[in-house]
Protein backbone atom coordinates (compact mmCIF):
# COMPACT_ATOMS: atom_id res chain seq x y z
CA UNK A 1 -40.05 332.00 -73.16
CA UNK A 2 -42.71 329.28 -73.12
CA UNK A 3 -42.15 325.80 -73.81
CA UNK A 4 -44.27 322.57 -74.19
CA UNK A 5 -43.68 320.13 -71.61
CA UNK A 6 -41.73 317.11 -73.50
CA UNK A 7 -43.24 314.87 -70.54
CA UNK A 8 -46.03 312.04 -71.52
CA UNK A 9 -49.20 311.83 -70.40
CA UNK A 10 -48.25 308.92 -68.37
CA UNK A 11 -45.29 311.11 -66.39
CA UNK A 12 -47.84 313.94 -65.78
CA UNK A 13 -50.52 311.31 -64.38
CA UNK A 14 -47.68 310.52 -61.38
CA UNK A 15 -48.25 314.51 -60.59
CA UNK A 16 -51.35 313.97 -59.66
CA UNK A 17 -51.27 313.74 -55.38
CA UNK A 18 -54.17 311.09 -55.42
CA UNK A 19 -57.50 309.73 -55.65
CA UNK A 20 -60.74 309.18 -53.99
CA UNK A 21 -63.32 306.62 -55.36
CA UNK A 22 -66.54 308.05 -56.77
CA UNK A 23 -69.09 305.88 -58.90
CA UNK A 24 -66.26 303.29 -59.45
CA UNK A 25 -63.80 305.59 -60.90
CA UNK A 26 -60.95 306.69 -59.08
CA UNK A 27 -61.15 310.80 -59.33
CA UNK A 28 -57.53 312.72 -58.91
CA UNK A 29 -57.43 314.65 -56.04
CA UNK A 30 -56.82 317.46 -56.38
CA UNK A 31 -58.46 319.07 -59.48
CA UNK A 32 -60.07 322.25 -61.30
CA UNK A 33 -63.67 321.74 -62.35
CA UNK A 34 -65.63 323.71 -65.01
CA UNK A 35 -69.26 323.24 -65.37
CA UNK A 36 -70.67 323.55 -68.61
CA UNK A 37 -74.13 323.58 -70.33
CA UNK A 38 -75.11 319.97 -71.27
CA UNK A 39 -74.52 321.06 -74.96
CA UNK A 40 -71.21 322.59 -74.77
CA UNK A 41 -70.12 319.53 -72.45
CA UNK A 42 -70.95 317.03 -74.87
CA UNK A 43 -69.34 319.38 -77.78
CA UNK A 44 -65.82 319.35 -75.97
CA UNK A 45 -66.24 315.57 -75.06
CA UNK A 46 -66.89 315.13 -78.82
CA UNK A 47 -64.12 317.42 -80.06
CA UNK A 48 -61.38 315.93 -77.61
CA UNK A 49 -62.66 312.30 -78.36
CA UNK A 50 -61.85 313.08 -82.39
CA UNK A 51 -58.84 314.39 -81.60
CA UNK A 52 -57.48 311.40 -79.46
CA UNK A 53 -57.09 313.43 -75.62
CA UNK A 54 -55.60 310.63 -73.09
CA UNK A 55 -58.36 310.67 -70.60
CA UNK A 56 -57.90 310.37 -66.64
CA UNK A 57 -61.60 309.10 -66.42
CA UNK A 58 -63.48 309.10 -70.20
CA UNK A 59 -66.44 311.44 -70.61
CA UNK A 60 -69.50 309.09 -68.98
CA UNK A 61 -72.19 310.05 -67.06
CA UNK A 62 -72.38 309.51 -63.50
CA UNK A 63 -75.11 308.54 -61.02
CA UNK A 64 -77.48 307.97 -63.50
CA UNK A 65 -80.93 308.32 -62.50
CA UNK A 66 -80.06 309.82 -59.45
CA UNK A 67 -79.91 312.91 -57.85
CA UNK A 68 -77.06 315.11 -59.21
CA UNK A 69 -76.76 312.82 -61.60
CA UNK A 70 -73.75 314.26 -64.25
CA UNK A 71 -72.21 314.11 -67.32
CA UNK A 72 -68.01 313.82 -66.39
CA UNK A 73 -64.46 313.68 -67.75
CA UNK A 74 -61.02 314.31 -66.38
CA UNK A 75 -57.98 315.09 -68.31
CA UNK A 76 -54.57 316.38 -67.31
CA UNK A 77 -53.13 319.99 -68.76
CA UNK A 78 -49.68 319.97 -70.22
CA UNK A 79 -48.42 321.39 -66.61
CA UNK A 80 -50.25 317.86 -64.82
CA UNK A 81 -53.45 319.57 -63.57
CA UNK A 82 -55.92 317.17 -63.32
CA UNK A 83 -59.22 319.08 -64.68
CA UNK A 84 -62.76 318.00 -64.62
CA UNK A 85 -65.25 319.20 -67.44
CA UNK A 86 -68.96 318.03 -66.37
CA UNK A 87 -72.91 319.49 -67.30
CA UNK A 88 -76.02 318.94 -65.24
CA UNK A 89 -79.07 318.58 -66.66
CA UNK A 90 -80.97 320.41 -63.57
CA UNK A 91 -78.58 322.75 -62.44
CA UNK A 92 -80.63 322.47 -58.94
CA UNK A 93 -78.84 319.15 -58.31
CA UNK A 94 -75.26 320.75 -58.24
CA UNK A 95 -74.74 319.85 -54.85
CA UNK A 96 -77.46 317.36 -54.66
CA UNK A 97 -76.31 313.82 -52.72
């Protein structure tokens, strides 16, 4: 039988192993990524914004002007997964640096 987790996002943040610095944010290490469509990115940024998600790192985008520059957000499941949602404008730049 399935329950929800009763812990806050606070307790679920401390399941997170750690971080490394990127763009002045400190990114949990480690997570699942998704990459979306630049449309259906900012829809779910939108959509969890109204509904009041507790963000690891709030949807922004990232090395602007830049090559792979990226639109970004991290948020924790109920479980403490630390998952990253981001979109790419050029979809050539994926692993750009």
């Amino acid at each position: 039988m399935a329950t929800r987790s009763s812990r806050t996002a606070s307790d679920r943040q401390g399941a997170v192993a750690g971080h490394n610095p990127v763009d002045g944010h400190a990114v949990p290490v480690p997570h699942f990524g998704v990459i979306l469509p630049p449309a259906a990115w900012q829809a779910l940024a939108d959509r969890l914004v109204a509904h009041g998600m507790t963000f690891v790192i709030e949807p922004h985008t990232r090395f602007a002007g830049q090559p792979g520059e990226q639109s970004t957000m991290f948020f924790l499941d109920p479980a403490g997964n630390a998952l990253e949602f981001k979109a790419f404008a050029d979809m050539d730049q994926l692993f750009a640096s």
